[in-house]
Protein backbone atom coordinates (compact mmCIF):
# COMPACT_ATOMS: atom_id res chain seq x y z
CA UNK A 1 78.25 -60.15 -37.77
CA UNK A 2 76.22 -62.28 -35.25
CA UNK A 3 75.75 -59.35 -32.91
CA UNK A 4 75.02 -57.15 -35.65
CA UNK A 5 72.00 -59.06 -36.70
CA UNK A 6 70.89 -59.79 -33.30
CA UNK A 7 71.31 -56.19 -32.68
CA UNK A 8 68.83 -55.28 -35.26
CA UNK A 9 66.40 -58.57 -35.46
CA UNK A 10 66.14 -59.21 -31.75
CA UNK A 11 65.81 -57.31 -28.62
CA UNK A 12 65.23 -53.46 -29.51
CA UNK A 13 68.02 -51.07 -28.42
CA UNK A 14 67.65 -49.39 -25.64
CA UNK A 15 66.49 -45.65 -25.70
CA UNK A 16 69.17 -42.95 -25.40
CA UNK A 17 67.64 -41.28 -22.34
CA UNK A 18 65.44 -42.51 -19.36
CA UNK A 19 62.67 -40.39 -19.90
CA UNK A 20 62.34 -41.95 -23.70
CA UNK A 21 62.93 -45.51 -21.90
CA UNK A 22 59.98 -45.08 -19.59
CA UNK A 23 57.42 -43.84 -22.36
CA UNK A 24 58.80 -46.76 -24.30
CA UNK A 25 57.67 -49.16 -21.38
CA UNK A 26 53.96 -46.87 -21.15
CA UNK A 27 53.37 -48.11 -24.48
CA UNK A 28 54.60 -51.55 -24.09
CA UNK A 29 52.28 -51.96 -21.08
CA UNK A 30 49.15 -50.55 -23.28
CA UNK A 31 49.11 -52.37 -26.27
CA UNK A 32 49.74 -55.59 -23.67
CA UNK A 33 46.16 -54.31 -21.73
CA UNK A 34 44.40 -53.89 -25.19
CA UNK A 35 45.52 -57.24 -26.23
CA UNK A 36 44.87 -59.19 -23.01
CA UNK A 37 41.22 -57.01 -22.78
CA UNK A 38 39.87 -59.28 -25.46
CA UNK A 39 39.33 -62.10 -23.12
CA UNK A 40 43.18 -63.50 -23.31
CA UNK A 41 44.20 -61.64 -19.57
CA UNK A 42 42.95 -61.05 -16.81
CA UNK A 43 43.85 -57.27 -16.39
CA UNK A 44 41.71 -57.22 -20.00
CA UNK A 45 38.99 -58.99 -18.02
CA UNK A 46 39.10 -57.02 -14.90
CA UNK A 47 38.88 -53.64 -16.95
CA UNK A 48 36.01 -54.80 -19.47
CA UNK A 49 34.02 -56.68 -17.16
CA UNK A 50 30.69 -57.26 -18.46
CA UNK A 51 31.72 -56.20 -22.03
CA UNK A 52 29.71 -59.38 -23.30
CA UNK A 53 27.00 -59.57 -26.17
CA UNK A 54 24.58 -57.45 -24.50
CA UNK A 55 26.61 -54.37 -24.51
CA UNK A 56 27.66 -54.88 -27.80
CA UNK A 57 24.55 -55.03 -28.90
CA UNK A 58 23.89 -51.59 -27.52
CA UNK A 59 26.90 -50.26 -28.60
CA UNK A 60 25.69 -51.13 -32.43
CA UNK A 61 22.11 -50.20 -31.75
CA UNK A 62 23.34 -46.36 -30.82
CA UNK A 63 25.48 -46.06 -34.10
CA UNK A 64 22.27 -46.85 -36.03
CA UNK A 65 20.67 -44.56 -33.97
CA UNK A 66 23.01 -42.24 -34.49
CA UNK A 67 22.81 -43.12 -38.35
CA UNK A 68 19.07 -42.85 -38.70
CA UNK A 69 19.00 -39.63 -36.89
CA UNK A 70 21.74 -37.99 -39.06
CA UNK A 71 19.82 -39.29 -42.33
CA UNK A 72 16.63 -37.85 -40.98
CA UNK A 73 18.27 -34.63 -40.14
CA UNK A 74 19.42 -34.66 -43.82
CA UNK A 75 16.41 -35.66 -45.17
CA UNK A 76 14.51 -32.73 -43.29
CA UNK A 77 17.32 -30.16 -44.81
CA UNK A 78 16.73 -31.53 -47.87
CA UNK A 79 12.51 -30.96 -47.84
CA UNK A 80 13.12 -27.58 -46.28
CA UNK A 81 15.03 -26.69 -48.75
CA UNK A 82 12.61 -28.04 -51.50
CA UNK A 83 9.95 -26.23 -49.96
CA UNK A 84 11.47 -22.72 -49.60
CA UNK A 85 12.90 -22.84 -53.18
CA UNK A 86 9.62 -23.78 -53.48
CA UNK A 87 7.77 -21.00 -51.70
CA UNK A 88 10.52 -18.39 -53.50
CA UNK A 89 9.70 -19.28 -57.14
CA UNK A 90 6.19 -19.07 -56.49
CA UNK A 91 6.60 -15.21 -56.30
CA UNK A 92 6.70 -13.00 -59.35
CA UNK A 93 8.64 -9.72 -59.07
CA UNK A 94 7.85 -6.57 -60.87
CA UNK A 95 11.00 -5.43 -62.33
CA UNK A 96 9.04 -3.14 -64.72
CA UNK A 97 7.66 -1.06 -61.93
CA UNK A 98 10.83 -1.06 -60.13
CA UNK A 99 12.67 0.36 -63.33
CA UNK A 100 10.38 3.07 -64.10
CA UNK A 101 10.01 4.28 -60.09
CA UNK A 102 13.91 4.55 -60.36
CA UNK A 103 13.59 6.71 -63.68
CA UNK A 104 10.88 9.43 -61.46
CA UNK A 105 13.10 9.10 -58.54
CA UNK A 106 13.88 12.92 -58.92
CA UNK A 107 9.87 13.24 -58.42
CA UNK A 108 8.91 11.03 -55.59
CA UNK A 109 8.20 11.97 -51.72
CA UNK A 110 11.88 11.93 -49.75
CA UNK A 111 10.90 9.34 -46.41
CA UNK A 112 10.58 11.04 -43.20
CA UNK A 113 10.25 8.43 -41.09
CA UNK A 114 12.81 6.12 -42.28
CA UNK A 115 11.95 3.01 -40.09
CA UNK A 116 8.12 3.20 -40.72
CA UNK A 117 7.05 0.94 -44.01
CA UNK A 118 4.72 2.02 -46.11
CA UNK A 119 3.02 -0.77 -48.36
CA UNK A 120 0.51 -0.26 -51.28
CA UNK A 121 -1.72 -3.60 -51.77
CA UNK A 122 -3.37 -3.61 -54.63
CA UNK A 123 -6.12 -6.44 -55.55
CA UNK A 124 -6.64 -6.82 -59.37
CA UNK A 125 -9.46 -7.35 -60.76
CA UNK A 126 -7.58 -8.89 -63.97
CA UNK A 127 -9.36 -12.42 -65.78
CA UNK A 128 -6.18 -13.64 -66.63
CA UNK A 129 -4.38 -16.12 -64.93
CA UNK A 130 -5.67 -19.48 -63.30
CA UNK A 131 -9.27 -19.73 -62.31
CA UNK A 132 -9.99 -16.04 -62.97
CA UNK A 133 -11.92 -16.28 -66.01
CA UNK A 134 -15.09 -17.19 -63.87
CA UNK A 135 -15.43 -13.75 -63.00
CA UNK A 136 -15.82 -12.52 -66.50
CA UNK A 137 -14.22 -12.67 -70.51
CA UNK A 138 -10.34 -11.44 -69.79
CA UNK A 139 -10.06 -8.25 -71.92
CA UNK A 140 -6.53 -8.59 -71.68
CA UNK A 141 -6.56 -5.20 -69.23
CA UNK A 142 -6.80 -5.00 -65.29
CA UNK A 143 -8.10 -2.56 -63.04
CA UNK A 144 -6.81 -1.82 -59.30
CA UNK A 145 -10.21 -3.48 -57.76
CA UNK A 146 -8.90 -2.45 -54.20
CA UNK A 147 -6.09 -0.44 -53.40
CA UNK A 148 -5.19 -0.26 -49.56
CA UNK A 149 -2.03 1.74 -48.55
CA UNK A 150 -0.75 0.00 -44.96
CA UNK A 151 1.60 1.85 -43.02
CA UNK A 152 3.62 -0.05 -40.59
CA UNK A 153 5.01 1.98 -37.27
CA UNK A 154 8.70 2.31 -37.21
CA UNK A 155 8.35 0.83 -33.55
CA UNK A 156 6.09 -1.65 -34.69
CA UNK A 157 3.16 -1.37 -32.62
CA UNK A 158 0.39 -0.30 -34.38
CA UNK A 159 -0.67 -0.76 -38.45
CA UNK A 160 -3.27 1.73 -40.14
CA UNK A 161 -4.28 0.33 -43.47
CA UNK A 162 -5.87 3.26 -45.20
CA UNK A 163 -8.40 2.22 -48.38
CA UNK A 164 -8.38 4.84 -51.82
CA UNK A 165 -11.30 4.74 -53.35
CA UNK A 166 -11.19 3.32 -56.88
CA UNK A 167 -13.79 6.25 -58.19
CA UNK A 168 -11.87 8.97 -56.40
CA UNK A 169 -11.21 11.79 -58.92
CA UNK A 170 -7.15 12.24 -58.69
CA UNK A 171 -4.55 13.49 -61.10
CA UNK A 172 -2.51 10.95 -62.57
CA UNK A 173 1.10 11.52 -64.70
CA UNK A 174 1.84 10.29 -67.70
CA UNK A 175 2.73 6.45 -67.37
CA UNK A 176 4.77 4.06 -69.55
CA UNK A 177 1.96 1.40 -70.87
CA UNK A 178 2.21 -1.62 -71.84
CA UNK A 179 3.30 -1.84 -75.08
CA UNK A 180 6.17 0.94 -74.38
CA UNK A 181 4.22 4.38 -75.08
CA UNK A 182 3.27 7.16 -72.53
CA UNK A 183 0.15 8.33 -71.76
CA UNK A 184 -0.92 11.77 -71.39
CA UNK A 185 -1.26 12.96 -67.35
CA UNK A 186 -4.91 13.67 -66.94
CA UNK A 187 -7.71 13.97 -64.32
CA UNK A 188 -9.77 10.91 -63.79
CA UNK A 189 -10.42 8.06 -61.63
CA UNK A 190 -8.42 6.40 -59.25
CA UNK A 191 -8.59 2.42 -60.79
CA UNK A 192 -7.65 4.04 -64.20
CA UNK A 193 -3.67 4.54 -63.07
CA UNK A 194 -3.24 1.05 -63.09
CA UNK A 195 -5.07 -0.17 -66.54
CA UNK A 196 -3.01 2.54 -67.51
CA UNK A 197 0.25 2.08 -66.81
CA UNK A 198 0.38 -1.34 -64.08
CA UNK A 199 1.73 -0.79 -60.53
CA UNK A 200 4.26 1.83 -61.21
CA UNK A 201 1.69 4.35 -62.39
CA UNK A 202 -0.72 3.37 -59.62
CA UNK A 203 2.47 4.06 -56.70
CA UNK A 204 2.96 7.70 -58.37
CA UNK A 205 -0.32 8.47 -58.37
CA UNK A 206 -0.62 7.59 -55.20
CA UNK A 207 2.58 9.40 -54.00
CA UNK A 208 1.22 12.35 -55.89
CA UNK A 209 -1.96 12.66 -53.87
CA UNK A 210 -0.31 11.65 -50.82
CA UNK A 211 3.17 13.14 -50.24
CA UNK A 212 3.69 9.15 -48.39
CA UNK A 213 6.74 7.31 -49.53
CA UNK A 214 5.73 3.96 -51.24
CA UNK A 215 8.35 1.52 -49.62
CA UNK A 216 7.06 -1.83 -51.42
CA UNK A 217 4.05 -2.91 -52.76
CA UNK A 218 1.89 -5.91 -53.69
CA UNK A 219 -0.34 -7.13 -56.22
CA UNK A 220 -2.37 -10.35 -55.72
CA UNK A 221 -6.00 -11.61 -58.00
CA UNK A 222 -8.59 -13.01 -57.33
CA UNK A 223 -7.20 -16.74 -57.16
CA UNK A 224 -4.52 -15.30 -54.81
CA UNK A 225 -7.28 -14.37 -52.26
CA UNK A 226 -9.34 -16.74 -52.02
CA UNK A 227 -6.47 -19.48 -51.68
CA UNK A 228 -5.00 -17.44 -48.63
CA UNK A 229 -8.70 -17.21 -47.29
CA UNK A 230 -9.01 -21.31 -47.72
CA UNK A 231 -5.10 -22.16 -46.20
CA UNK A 232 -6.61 -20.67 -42.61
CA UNK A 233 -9.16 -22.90 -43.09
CA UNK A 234 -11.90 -20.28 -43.90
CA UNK A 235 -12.92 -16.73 -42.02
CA UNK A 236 -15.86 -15.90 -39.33
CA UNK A 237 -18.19 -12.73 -40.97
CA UNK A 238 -21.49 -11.28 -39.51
CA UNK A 239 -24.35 -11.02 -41.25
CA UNK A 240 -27.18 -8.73 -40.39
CA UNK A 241 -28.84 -9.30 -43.64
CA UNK A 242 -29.75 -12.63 -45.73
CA UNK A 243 -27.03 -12.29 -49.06
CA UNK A 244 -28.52 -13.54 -52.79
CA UNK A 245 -26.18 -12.24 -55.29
CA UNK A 246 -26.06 -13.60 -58.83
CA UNK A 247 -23.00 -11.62 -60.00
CA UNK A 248 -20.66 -12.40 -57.12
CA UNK A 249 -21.99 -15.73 -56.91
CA UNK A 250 -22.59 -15.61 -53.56
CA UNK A 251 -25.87 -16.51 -51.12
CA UNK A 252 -25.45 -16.65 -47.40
CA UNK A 253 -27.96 -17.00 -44.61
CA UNK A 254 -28.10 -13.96 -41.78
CA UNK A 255 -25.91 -14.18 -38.67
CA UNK A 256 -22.46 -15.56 -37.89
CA UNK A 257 -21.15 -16.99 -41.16
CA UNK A 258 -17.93 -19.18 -42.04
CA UNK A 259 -16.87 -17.90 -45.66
CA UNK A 260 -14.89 -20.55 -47.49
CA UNK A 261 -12.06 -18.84 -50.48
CA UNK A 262 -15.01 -18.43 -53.27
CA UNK A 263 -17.70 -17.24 -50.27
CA UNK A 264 -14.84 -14.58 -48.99
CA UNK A 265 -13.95 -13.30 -52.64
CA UNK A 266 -17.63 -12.69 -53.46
CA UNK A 267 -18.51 -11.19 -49.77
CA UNK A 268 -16.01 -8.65 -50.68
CA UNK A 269 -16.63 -7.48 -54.29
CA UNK A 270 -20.35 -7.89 -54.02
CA UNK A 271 -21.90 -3.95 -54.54
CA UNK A 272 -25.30 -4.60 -56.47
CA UNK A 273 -27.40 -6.22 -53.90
CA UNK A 274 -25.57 -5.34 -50.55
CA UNK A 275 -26.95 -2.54 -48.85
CA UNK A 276 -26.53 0.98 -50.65
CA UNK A 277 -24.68 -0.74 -53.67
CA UNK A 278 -22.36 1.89 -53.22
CA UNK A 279 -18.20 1.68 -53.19
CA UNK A 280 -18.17 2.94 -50.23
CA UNK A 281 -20.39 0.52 -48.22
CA UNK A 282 -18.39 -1.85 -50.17
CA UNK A 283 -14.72 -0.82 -49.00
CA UNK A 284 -16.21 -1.15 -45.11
CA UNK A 285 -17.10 -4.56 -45.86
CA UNK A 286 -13.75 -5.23 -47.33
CA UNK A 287 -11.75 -3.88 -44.24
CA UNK A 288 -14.25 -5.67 -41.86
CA UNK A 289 -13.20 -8.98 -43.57
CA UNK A 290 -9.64 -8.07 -43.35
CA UNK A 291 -9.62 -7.12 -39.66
CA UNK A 292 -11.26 -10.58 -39.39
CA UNK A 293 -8.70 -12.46 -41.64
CA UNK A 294 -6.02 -10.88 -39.21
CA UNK A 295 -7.53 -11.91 -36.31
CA UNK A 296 -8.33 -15.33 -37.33
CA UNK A 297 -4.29 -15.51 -38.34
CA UNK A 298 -3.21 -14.35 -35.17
CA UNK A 299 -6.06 -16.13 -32.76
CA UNK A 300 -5.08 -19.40 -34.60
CA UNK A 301 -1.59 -19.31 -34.06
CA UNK A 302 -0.61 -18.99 -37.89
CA UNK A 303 2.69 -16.95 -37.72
CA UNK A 304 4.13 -19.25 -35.30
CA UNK A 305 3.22 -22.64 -36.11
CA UNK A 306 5.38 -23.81 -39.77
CA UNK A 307 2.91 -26.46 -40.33
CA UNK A 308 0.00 -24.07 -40.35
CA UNK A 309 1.82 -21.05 -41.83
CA UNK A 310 3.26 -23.34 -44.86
CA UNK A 311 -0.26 -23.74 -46.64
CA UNK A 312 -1.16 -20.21 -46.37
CA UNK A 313 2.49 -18.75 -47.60
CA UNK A 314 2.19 -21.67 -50.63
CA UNK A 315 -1.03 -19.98 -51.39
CA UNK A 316 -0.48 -16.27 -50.95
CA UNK A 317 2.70 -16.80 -53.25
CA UNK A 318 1.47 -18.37 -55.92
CA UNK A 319 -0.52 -15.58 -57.26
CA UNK A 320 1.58 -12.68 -55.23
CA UNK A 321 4.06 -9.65 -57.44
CA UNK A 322 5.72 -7.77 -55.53
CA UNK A 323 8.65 -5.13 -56.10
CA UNK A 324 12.49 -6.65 -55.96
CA UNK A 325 12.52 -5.57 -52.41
CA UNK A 326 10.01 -8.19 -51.17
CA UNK A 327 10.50 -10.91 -53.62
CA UNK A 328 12.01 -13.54 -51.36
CA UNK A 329 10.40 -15.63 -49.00
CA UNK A 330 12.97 -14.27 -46.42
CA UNK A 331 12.12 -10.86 -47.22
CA UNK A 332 8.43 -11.59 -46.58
CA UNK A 333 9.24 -13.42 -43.11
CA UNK A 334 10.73 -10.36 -41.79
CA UNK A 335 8.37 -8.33 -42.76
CA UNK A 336 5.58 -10.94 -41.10
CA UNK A 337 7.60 -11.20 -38.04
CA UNK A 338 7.42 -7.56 -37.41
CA UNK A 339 3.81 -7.38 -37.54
CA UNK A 340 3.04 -10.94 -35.68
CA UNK A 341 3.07 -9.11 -32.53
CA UNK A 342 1.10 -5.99 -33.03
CA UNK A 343 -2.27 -6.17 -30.93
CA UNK A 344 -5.40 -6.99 -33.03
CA UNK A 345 -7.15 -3.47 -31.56
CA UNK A 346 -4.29 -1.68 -32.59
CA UNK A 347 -4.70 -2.64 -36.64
CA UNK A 348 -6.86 -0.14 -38.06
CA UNK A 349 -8.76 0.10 -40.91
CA UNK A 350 -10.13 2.94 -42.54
CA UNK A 351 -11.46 4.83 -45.75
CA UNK A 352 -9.82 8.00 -47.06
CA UNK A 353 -11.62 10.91 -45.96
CA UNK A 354 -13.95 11.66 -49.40
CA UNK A 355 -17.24 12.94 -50.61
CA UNK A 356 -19.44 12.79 -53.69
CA UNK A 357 -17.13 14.38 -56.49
CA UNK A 358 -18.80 18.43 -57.44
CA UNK A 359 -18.84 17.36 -60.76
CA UNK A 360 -20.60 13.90 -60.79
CA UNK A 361 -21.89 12.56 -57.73
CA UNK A 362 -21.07 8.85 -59.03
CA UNK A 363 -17.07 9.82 -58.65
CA UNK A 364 -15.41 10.77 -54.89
CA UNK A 365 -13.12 13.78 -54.24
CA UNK A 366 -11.32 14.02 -50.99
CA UNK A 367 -12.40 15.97 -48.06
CA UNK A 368 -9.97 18.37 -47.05
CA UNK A 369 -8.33 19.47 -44.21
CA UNK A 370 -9.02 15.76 -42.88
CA UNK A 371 -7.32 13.69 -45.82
CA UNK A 372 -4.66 16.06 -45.86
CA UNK A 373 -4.06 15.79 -41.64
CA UNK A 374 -4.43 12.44 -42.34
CA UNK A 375 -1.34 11.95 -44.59
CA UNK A 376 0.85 14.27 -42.76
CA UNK A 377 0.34 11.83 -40.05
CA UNK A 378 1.38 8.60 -42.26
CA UNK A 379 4.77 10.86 -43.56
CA UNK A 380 5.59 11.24 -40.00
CA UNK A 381 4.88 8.30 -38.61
CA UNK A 382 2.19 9.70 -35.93
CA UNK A 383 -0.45 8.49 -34.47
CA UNK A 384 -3.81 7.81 -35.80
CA UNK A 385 -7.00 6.73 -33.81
CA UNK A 386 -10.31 5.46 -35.76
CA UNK A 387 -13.82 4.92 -34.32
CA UNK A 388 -16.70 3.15 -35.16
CA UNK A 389 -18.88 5.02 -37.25
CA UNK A 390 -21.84 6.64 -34.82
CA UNK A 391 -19.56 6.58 -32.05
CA UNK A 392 -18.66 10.23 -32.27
CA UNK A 393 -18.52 12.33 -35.66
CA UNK A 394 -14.53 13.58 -36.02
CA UNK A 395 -13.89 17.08 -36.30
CA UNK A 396 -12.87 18.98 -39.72
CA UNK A 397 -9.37 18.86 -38.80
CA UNK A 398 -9.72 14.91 -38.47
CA UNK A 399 -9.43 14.77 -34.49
CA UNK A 400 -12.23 14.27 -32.27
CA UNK A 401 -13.86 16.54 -29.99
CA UNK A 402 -12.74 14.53 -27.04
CA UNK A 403 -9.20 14.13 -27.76
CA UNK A 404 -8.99 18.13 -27.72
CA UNK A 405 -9.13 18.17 -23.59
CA UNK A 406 -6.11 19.33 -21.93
CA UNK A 407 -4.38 16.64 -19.32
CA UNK A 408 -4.37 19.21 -16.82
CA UNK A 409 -5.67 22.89 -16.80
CA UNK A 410 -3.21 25.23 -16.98
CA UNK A 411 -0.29 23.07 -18.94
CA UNK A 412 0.35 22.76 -22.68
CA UNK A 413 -0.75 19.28 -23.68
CA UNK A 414 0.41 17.70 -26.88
CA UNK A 415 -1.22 17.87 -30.22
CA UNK A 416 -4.91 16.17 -30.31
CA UNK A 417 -4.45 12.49 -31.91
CA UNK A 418 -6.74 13.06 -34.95
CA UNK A 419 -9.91 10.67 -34.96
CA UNK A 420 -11.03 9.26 -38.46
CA UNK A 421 -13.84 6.60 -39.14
CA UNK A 422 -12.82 3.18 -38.75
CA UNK A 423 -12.96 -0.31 -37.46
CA UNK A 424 -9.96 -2.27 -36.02
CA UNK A 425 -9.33 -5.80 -36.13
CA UNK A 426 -10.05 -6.68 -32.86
CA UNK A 427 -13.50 -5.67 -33.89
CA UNK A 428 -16.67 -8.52 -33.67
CA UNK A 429 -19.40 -7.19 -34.97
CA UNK A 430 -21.33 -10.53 -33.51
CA UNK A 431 -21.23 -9.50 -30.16
């Protein structure tokens, strides 16, 4: 019985096999090291020489480090997150529109170009909302007070933004108003499709006169504007005339001005006192700001700096309805990122080709072959060039006399890029 509990209380039995015996003795000889390396050896000391106070002092200070770091990583997760939910609820989306384009499907343009994007921006004119009611007593209706129709190149380098006149003289369907009825289709002006029947009236009409897909679209008001216009930190405009005008609430000196969000909003609705007063002279003046608003953007390094491109995006949103297929902020990155690196000569602004309506000189009809050359380039996703008016009238079929010279004499050359009347964003009309 003696053995037996010396057997199992004292010295361990040996291991049934060498090789076991020998990792038996590895161990053994580590947990000895570990033991004597707190100071109670010497192999301890000769392996953790100079493990004193000062290294474990930096040992601790490097898990803290490592703490704080990981707790500001979280923390910054935590804040981006915030401010993209943020950014994404700011955004309203249409779903109204979206239902009643799906019930016309049958109706609407088939794409041609499938990856060119064509967006409809429309800026209402609407007294509603926060801020608006400045600009006059809200009616509780909304025109379309501008209504651009950008296409984006399926390769991306080039953008033609393309402004209807709101007193153009077009045919518009019957639309599903507000309060659930239909309207009869009629002739009349442009603006009237969307005090009609909102954004999905406005994108059939449009398609209707056009044969151009409508991709996506966006509405923004006045607040919307002039917050985006602020967020860059206000937009260089020249001035060849002194401004005083009492409706737009706006007075600026001549030359090189720095419009501020209210300044910008009133530079580009003012008619009455501006030069002709006309809605013409008016839409110029609106794409001249825009080409300027884009090149300010891009010159300042917007699109690629988050701490600059943050204010604007929190403003833009805010007062921004789009369709369901640009109603994240994601969405409206990508869309961003594929025009951040299109050249500022090579966005284009221009007017529908139009003229003084037969009927009533105050109302526009379109001129025709040009407007209609001009949308069969759009559905197919060709080119377009614009010129500065005086520089060269276009021809009738919308392509100027000098793009109509053969490369070489003797050799079919391709198809004349037709020429229309524009400005591009590269534009200063300072210099």
């Amino acid at each position: 019985m003696d053995a037996d509990v010396t057997d199992s209380a004292g010295t361990p039995s040996r291991p049934d096999n060498p090789a076991e015996e020998d990792e038996a003795k590895d161990r053994a000889t580590e947990d000895a090291g570990e033991d004597n390396g707190e100071g109670e050896g010497q192999g301890g000391e000769d392996r953790r020489a100079g493990a004193g106070p000062d290294a474990n002092d930096a040992r601790r200070w490097l898990r803290w480090t490592a703490l704080g770091a990981s707790f500001v990583l979280l923390l910054a997760a935590g804040v981006g997150s915030w401010l993209y939910r943020k950014l994404d609820g700011n955004i309203t989306t249409d779903t109204t529109a979206a239902a009643e384009l799906e019930a016309y499907e049958k109706e609407r343009p088939t794409p041609i170009a499938l990856d060119a994007q064509n967006i409809l921006l429309i800026g209402s004119d609407t007294r509603s909302g926060k801020g608006n009611s400045k600009y006059g007593p809200d009616k509780g209706t909304q025109r379309s007070d501008t209504t651009i129709l950008l296409h984006l190149a399926g390769d991306r380098k080039s953008a033609t933004a393309v402004s209807l006149p709101r007193d153009l003289m077009v045919d518009i369907p019957s639309c599903r108003k507000a309060d659930g009825t239909r309207t009869k289709q009629q002739s009349t002006q442009f603006n009237s499709a969307f005090e009609l029947g909102g954004t999905a009236c406005t994108i059939r009409t449009v398609e209707r006169l056009t044969g151009v897909r409508v991709n996506h679209h966006m509405v923004i008001d006045f607040a919307g504007f002039k917050g985006m216009v602020d967020a860059v930190n206000g937009v260089e405009i020249c001035l060849k005339e002194p401004i005083d005008d009492e409706d737009a609430l706006l007075r600026l000196d001549k030359g090189r001005q720095k419009l501020n969000g209210e300044q910008a909003l009133g530079f580009v609705r003012a008619r009455k006192t501006i030069g002709d007063g006309s809605d013409t002279e008016r839409m110029e003046r609106q794409q001249r700001f825009l080409g300027a608003l884009v090149n300010k953007v891009q010159s300042n390094g917007v699109l690629l700096n988050p701490t600059r491109l943050y204010p604007v995006l929190d403003e833009a949103t805010k007062s921004l309805t789009t369709d369901p297929g640009l109603d994240s902020l994601k969405d409206l990155y990508n869309l961003v990122r594929g025009m951040r690196d299109i050249p500022t000569e090579q966005v284009q602004f221009m007017t529908v080709p139009r003229q003084p309506y037969a009927r009533n000189p105050n109302r526009d009809e379109l001129v025709e072959p040009d407007a209609g050359r001009l949308f069969e380039q759009l559905r197919e996703d060709a080119p377009v060039s614009v010129v500065p008016a005086g520089s060269g009238k276009p021809d009738k079929g919308g392509g100027s006399p000098a793009d109509e010279k053969p490369d070489d004499v003797g050799s079919e050359s391709p198809a004349p890029t037709p020429t229309f009347t524009g400005s591009n964003a590269a534009t200063d009309e300072c210099e």
